[in-house]
N, C-alpha and C. Protein backbone atom coordinates (compact mmCIF):
# COMPACT_ATOMS: atom_id res chain seq x y z
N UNK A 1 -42.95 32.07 -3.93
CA UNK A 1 -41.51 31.98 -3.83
C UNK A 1 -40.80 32.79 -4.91
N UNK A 2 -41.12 33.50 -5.82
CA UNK A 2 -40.77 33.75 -7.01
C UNK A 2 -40.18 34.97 -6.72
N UNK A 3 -40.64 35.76 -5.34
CA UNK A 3 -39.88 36.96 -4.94
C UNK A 3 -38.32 36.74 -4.78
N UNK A 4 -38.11 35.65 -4.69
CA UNK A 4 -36.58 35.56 -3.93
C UNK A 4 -35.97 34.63 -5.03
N UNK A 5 -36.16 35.24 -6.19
CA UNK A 5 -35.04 35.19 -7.22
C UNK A 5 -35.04 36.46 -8.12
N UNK A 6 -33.78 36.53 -8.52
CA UNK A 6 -33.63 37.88 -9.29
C UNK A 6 -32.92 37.51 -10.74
N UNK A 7 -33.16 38.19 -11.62
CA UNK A 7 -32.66 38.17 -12.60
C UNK A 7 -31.33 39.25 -13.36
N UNK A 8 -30.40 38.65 -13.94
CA UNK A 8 -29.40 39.66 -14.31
C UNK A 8 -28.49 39.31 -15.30
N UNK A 9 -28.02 40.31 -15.84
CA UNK A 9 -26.61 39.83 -17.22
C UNK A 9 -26.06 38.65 -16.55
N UNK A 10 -25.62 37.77 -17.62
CA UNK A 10 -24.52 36.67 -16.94
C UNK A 10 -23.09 37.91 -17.08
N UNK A 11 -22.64 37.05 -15.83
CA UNK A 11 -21.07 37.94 -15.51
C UNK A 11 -20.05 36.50 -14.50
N UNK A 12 -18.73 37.07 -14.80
CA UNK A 12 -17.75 36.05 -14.30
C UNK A 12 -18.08 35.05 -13.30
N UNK A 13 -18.95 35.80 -12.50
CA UNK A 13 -19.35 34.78 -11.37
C UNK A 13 -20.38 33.81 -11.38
N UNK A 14 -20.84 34.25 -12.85
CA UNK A 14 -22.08 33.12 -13.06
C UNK A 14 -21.91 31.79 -14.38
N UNK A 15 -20.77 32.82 -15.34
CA UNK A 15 -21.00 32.04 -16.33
C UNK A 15 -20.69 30.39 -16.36
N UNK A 16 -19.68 29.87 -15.33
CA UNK A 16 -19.51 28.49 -15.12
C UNK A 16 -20.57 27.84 -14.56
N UNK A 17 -21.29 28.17 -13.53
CA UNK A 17 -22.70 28.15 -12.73
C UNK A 17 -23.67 27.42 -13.78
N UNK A 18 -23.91 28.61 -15.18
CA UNK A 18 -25.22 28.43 -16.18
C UNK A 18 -24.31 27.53 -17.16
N UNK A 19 -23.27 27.17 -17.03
CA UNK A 19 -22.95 25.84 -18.43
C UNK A 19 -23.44 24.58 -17.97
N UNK A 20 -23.54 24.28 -17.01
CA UNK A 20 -24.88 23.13 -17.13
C UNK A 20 -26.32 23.64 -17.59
N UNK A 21 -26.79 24.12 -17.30
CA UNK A 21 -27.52 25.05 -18.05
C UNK A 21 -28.24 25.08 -19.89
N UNK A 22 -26.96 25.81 -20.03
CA UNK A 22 -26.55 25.49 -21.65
C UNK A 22 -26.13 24.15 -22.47
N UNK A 23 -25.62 23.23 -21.54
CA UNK A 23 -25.68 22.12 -22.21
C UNK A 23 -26.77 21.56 -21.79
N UNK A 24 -28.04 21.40 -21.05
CA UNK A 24 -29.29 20.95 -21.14
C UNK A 24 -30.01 21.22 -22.56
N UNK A 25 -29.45 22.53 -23.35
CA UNK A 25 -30.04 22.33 -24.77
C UNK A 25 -29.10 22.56 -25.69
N UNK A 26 -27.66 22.44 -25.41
CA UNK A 26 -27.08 22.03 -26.41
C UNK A 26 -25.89 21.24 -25.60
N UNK A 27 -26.04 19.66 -25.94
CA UNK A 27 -25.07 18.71 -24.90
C UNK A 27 -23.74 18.83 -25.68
N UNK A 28 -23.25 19.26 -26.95
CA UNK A 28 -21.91 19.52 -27.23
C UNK A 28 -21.85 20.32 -27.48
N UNK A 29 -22.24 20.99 -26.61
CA UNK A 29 -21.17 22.64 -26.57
C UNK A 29 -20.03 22.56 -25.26
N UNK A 30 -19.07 22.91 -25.76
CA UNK A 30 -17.58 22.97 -25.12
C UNK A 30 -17.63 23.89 -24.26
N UNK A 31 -17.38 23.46 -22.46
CA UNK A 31 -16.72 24.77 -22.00
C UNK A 31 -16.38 25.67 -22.18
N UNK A 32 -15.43 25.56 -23.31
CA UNK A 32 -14.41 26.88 -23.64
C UNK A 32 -15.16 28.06 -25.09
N UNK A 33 -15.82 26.95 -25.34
CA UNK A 33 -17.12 27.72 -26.03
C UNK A 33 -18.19 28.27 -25.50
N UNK A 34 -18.35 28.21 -24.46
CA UNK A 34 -19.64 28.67 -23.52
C UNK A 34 -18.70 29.79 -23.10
N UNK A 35 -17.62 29.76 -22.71
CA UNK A 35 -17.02 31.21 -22.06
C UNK A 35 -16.77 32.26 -22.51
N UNK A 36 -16.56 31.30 -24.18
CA UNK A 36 -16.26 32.76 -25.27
C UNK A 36 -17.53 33.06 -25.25
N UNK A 37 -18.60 32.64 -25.76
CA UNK A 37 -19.87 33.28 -25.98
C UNK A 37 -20.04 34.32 -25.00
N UNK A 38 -19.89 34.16 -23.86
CA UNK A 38 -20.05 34.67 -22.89
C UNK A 38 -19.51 36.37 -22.37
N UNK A 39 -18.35 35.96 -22.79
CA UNK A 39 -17.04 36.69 -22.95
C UNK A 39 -17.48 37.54 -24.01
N UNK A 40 -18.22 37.48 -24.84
CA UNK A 40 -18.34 38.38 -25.96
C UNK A 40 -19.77 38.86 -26.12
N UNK A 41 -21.19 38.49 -25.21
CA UNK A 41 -21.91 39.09 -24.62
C UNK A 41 -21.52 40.30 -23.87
N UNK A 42 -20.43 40.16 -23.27
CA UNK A 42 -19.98 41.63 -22.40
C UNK A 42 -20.05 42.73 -22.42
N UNK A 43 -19.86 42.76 -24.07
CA UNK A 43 -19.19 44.27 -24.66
C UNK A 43 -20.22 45.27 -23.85
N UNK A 44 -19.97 46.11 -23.96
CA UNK A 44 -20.61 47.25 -23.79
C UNK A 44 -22.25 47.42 -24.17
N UNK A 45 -23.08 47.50 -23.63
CA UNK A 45 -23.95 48.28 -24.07
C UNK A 45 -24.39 49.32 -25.04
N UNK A 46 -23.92 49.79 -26.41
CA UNK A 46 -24.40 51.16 -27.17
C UNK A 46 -25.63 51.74 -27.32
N UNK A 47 -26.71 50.72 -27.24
CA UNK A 47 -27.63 51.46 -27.47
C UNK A 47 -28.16 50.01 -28.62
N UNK A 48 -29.87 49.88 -28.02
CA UNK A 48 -30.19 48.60 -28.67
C UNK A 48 -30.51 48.84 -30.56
N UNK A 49 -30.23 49.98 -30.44
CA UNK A 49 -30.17 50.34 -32.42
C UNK A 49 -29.01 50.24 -32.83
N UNK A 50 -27.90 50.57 -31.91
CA UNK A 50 -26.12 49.83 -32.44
C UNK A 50 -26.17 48.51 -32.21
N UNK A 51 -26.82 47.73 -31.41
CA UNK A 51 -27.08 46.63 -30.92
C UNK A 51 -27.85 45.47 -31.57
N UNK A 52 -28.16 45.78 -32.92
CA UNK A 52 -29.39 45.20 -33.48
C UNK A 52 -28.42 43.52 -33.33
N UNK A 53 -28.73 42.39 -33.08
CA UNK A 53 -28.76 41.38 -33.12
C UNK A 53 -27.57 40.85 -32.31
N UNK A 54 -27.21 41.56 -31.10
CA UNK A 54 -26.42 40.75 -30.98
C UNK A 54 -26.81 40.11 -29.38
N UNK A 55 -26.48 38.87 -29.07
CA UNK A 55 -26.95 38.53 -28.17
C UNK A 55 -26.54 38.81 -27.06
N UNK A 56 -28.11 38.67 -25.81
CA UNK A 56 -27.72 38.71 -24.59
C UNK A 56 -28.15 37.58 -23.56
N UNK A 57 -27.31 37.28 -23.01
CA UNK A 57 -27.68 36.36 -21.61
C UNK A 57 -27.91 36.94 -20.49
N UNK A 58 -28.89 36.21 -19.96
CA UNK A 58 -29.44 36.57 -18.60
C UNK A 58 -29.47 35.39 -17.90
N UNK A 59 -29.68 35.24 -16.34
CA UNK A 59 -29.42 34.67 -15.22
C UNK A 59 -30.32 34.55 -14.25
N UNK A 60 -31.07 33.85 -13.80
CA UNK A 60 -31.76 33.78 -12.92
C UNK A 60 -31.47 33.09 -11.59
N UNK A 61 -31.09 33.80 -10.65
CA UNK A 61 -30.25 33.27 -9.56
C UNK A 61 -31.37 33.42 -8.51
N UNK A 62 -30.75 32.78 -7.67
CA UNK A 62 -31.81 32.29 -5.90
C UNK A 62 -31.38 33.55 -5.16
N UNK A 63 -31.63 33.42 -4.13
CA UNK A 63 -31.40 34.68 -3.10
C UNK A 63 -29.59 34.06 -2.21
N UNK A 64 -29.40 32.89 -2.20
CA UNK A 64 -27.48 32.67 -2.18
C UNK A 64 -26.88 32.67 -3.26
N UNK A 65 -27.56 33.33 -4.80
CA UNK A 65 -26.89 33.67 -5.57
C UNK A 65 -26.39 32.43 -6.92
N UNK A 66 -27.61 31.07 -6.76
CA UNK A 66 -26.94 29.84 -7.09
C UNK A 66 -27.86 30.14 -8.74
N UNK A 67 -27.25 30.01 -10.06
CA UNK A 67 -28.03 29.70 -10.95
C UNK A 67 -29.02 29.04 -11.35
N UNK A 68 -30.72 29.36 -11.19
CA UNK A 68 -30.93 28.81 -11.84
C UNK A 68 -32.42 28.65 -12.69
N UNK A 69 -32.04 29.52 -13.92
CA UNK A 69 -32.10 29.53 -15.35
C UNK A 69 -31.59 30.56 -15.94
N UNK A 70 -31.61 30.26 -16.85
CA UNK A 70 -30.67 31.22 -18.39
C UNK A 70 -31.46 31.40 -19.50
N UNK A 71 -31.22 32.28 -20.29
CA UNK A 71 -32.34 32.58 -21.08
C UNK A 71 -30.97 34.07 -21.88
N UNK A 72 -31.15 33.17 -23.19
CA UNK A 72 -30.24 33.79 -24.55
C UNK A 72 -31.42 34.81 -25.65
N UNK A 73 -31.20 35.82 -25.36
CA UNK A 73 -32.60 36.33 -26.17
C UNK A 73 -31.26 37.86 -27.35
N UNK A 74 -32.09 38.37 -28.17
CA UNK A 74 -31.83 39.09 -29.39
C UNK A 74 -33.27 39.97 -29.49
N UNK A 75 -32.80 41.26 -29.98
CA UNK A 75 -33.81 42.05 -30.29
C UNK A 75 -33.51 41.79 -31.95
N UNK A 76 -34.30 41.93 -32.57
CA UNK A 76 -34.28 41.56 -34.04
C UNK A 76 -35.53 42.31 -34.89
N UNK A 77 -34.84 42.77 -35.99
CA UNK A 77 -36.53 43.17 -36.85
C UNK A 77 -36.59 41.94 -37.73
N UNK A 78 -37.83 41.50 -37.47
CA UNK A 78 -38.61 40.57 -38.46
C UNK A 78 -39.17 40.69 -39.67
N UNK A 79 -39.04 39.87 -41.03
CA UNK A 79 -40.37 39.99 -42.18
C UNK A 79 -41.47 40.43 -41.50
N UNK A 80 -41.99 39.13 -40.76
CA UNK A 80 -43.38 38.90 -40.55
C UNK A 80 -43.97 39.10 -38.98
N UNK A 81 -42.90 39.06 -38.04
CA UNK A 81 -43.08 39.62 -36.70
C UNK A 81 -42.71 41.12 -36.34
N UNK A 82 -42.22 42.03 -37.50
CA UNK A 82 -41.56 43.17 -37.01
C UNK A 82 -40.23 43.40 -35.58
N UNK A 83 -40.38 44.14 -35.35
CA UNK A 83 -39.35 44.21 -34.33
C UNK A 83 -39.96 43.36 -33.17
N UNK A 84 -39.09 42.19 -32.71
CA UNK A 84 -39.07 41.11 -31.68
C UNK A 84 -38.27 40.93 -31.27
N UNK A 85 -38.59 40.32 -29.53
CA UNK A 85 -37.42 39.68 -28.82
C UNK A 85 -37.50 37.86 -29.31
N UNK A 86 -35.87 37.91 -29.94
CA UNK A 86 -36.06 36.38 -30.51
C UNK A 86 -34.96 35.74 -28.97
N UNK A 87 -35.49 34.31 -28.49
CA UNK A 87 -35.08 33.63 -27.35
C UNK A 87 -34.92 32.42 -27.81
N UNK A 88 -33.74 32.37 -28.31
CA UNK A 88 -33.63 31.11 -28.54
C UNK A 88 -33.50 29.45 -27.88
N UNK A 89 -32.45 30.43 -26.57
CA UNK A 89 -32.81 29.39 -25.61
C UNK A 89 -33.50 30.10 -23.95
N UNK A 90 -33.82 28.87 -23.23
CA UNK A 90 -34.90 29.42 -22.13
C UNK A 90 -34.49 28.33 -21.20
N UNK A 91 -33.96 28.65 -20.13
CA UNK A 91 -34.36 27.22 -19.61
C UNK A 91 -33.99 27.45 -17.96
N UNK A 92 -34.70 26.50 -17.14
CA UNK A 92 -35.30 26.27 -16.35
C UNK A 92 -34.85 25.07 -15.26
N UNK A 93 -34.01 25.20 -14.24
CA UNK A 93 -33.98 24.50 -13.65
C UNK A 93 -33.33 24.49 -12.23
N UNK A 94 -34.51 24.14 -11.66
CA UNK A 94 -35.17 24.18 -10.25
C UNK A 94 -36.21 23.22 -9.52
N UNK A 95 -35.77 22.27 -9.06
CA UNK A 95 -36.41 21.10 -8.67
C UNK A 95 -37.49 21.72 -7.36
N UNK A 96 -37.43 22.61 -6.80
CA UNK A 96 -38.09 23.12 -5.79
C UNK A 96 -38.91 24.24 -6.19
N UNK A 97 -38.73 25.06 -7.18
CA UNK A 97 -39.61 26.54 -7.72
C UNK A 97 -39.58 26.68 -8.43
N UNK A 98 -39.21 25.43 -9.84
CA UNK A 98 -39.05 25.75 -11.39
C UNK A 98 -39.95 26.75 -11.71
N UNK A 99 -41.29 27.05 -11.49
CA UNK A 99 -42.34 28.38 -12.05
C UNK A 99 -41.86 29.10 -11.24
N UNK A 100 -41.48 29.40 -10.10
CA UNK A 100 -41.40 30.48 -9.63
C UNK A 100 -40.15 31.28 -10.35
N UNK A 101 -39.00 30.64 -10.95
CA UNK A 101 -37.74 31.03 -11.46
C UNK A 101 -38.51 31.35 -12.79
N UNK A 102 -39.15 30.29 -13.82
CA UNK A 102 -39.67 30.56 -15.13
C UNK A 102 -40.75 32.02 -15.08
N UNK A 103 -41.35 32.59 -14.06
CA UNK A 103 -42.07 33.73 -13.59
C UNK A 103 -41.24 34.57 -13.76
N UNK A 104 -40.36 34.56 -13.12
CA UNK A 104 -38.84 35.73 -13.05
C UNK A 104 -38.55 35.88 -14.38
N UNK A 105 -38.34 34.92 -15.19
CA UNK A 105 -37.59 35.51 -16.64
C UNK A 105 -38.29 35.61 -17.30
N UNK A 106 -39.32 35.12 -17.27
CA UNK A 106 -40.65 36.00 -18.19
C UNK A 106 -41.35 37.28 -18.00
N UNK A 107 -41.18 37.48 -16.87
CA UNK A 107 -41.40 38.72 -16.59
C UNK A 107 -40.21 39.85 -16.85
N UNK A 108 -39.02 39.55 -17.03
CA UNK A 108 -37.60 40.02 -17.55
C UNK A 108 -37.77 40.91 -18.93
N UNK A 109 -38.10 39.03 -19.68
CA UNK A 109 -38.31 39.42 -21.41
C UNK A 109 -39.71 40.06 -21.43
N UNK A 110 -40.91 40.26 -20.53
CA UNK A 110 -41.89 41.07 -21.00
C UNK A 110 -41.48 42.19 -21.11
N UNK A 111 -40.97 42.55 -20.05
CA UNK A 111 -40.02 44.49 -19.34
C UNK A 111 -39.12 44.58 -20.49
N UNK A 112 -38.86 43.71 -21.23
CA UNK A 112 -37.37 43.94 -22.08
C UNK A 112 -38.28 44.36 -23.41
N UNK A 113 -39.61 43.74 -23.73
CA UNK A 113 -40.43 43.63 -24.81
C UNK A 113 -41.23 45.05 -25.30
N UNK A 114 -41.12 45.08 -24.10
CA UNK A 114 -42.50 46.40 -23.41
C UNK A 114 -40.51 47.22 -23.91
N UNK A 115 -39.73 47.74 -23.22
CA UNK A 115 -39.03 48.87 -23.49
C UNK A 115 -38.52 48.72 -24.43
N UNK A 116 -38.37 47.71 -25.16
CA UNK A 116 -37.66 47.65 -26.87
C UNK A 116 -38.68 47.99 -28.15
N UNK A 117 -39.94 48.07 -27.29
CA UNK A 117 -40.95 48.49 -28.68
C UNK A 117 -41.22 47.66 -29.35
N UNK A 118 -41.27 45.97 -28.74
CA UNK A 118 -41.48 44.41 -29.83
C UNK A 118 -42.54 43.99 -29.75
N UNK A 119 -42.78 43.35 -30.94
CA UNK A 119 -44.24 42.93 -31.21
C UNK A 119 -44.65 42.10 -30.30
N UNK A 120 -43.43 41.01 -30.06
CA UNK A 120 -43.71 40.11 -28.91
C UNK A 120 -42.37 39.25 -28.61
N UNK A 121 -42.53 38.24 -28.45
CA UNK A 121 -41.91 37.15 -28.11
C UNK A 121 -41.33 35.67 -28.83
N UNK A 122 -40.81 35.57 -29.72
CA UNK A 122 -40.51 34.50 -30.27
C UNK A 122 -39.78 33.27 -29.50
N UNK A 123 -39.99 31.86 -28.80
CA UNK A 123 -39.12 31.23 -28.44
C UNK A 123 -39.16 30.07 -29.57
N UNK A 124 -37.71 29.58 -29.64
CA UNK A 124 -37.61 28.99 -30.72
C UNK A 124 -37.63 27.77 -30.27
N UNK A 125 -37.90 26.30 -31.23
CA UNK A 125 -38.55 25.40 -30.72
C UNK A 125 -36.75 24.69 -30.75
N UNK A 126 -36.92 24.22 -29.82
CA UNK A 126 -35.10 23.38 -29.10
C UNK A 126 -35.25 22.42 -30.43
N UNK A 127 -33.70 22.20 -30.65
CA UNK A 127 -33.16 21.14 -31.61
C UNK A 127 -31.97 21.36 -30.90
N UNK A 128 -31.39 19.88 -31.72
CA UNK A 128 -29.71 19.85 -31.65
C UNK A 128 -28.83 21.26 -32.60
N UNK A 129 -29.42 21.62 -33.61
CA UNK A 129 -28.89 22.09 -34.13
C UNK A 129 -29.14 23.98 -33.76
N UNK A 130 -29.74 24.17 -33.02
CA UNK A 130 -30.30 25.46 -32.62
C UNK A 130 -29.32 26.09 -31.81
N UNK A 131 -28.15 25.98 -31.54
CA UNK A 131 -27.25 26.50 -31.43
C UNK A 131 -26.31 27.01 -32.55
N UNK A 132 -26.30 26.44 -33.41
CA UNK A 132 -25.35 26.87 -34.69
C UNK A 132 -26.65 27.58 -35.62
N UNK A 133 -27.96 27.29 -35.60
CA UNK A 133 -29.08 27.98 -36.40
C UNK A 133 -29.20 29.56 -35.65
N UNK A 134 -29.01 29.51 -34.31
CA UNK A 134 -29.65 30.77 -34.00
C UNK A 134 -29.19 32.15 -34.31
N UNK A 135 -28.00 31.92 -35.07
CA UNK A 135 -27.54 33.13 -36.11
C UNK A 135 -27.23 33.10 -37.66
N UNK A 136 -27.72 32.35 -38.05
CA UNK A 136 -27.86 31.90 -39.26
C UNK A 136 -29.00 33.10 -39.74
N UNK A 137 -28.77 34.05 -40.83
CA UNK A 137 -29.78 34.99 -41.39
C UNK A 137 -31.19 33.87 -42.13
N UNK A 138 -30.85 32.81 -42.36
CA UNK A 138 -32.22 32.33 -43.14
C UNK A 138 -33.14 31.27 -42.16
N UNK A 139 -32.40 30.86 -41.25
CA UNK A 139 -32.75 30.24 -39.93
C UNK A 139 -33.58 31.65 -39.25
N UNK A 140 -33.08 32.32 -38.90
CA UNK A 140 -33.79 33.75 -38.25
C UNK A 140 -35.01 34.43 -39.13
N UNK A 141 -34.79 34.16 -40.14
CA UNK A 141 -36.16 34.78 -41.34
C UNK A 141 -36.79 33.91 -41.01
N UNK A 142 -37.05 32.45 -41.03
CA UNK A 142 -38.36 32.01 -40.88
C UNK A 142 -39.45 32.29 -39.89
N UNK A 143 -40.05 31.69 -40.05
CA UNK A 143 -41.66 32.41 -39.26
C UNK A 143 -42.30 31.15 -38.43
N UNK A 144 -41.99 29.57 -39.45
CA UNK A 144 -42.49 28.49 -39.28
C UNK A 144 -41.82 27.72 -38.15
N UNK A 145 -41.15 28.17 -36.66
CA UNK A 145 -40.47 27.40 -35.61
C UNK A 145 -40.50 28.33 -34.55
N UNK A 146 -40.92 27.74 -33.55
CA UNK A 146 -40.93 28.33 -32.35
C UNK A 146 -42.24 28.93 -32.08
N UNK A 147 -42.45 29.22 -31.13
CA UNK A 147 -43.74 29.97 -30.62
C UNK A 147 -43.63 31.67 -30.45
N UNK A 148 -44.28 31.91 -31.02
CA UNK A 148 -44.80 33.46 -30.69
C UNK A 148 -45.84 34.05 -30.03
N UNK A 149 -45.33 35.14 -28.90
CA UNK A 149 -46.24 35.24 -27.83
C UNK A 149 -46.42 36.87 -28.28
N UNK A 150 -47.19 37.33 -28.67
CA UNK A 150 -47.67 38.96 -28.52
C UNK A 150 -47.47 39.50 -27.42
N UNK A 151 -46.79 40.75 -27.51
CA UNK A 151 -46.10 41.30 -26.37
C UNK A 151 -47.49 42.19 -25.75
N UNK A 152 -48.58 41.53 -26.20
CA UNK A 152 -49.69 41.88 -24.74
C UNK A 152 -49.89 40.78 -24.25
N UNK A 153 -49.42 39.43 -23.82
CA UNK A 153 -49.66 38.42 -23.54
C UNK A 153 -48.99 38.58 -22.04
N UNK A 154 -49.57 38.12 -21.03
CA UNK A 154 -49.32 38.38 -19.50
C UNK A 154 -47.91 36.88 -19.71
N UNK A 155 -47.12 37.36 -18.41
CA UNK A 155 -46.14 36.36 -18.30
C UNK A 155 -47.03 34.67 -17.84
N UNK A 156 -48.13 35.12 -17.14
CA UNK A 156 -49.09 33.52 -16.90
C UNK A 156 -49.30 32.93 -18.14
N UNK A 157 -50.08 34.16 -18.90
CA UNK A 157 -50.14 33.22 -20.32
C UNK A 157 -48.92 32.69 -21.32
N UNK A 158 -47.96 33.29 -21.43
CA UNK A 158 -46.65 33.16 -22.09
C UNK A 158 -45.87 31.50 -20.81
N UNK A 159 -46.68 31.40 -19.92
CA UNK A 159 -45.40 30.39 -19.03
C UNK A 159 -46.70 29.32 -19.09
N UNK A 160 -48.28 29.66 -19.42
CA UNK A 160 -49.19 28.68 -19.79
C UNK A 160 -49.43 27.87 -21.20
N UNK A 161 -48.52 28.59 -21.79
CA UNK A 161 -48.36 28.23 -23.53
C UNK A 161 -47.45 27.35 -23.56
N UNK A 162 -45.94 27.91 -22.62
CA UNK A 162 -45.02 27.19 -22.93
C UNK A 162 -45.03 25.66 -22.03
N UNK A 163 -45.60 26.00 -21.30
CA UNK A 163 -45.67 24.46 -20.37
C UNK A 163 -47.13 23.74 -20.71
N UNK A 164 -47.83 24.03 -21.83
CA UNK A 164 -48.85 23.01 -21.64
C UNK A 164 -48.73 21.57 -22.21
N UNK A 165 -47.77 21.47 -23.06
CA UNK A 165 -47.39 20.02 -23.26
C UNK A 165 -45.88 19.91 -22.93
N UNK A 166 -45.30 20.71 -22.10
CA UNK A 166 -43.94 20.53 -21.89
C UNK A 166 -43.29 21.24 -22.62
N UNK A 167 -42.28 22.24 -22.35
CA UNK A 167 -41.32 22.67 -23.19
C UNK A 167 -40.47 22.30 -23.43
N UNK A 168 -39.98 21.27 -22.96
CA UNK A 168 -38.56 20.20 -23.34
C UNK A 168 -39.43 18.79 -24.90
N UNK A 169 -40.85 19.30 -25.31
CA UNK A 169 -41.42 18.43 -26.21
C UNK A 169 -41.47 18.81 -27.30
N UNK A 170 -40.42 18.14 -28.53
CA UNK A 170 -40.70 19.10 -29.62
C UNK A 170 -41.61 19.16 -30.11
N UNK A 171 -42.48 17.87 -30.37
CA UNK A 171 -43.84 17.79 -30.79
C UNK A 171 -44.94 18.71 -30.66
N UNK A 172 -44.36 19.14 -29.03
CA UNK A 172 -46.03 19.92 -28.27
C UNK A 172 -45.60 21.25 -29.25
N UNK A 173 -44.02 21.71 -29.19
CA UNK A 173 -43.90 23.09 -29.42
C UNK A 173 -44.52 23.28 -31.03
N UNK A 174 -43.77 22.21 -32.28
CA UNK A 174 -44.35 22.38 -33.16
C UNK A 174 -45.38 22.71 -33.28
N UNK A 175 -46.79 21.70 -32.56
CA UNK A 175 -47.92 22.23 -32.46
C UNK A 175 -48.51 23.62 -32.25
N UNK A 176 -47.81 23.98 -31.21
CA UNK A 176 -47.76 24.97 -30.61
C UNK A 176 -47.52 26.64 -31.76
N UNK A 177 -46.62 26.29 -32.72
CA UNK A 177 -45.92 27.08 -33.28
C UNK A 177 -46.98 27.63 -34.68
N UNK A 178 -46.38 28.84 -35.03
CA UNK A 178 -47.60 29.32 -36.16
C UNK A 178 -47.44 29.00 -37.53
């Protein structure tokens, strides 16, 4: 089933769609805060070296066009990971093809990994506070949260890492994390 979803920038017609979405990992974030964010993802494109950190959203829609998952990712140079795609949030929801949609955007951020020249994959492990951390310069230096996937890691293995104790578990992810 995974053919008949596509992935793409969030744009006007989606961004109300993915705020349920976004409040699945952050429950007080404000409407009108989800639009600005959104709203200011837009800008233009320059070029991902004018571009160094600023975020982008993506969309994973059905074939009638209905949201569903989102996935907030940053190209970033690292201390200790070098140049990476950092994802802070990821998420997933689809009561009928959840892997088949989580297939789609992993295969997105591999293509995005593979043409940005990144070491790999950082997803950061969900908190309450990982919305106000995920641009924080000393929150972003650490090394010790979230999982890192080497950008030779197939999207099976990167969607077998993240689901083996659940990705909604902080416990599993800690574990999980280097």
């Amino acid at each position: 089933m995974s053919g008949s979803y596509f992935v793409k920038p969030i744009g006007p017609q989606t961004i109300d769609q993915a705020y349920p979405l976004a409040r699945i990992m952050t429950p007080a974030l404000l409407t009108r805060e989800w639009r600005q964010f959104c709203h200011s993802s837009e800008a233009p494109d320059v070029g991902r070296q004018m571009a160094s950190d600023r975020e982008d959203i993506v969309v994973a829609c059905n074939a009638e066009g209905y949201v569903k998952g989102l996935c907030v990712y940053t190209i970033r140079n690292h201390a200790t990971y070098g140049r990476l795609l950092d994802v802070p949030f990821f998420v997933v929801a689809s009561a009928a093809d959840g892997e088949g949609v989580a297939t789609e955007l992993l295969n997105f951020l591999r293509s995005e990994c593979d043409e940005s020249v990144c070491s790999g994959i950082r997803f950061w492990t969900v908190s309450p506070e990982t919305w106000a951390r995920r641009s924080k310069p000393e929150h972003i230096a650490r090394s010790d949260h979230g999982l890192f996937m080497p950008a030779l890691a197939s999207a099976a293995e990167i969607e077998t890492a993240l689901c083996a104790h659940s990705i909604g578990n902080l416990e599993a992810i800690d574990r999980l994390s280097r």
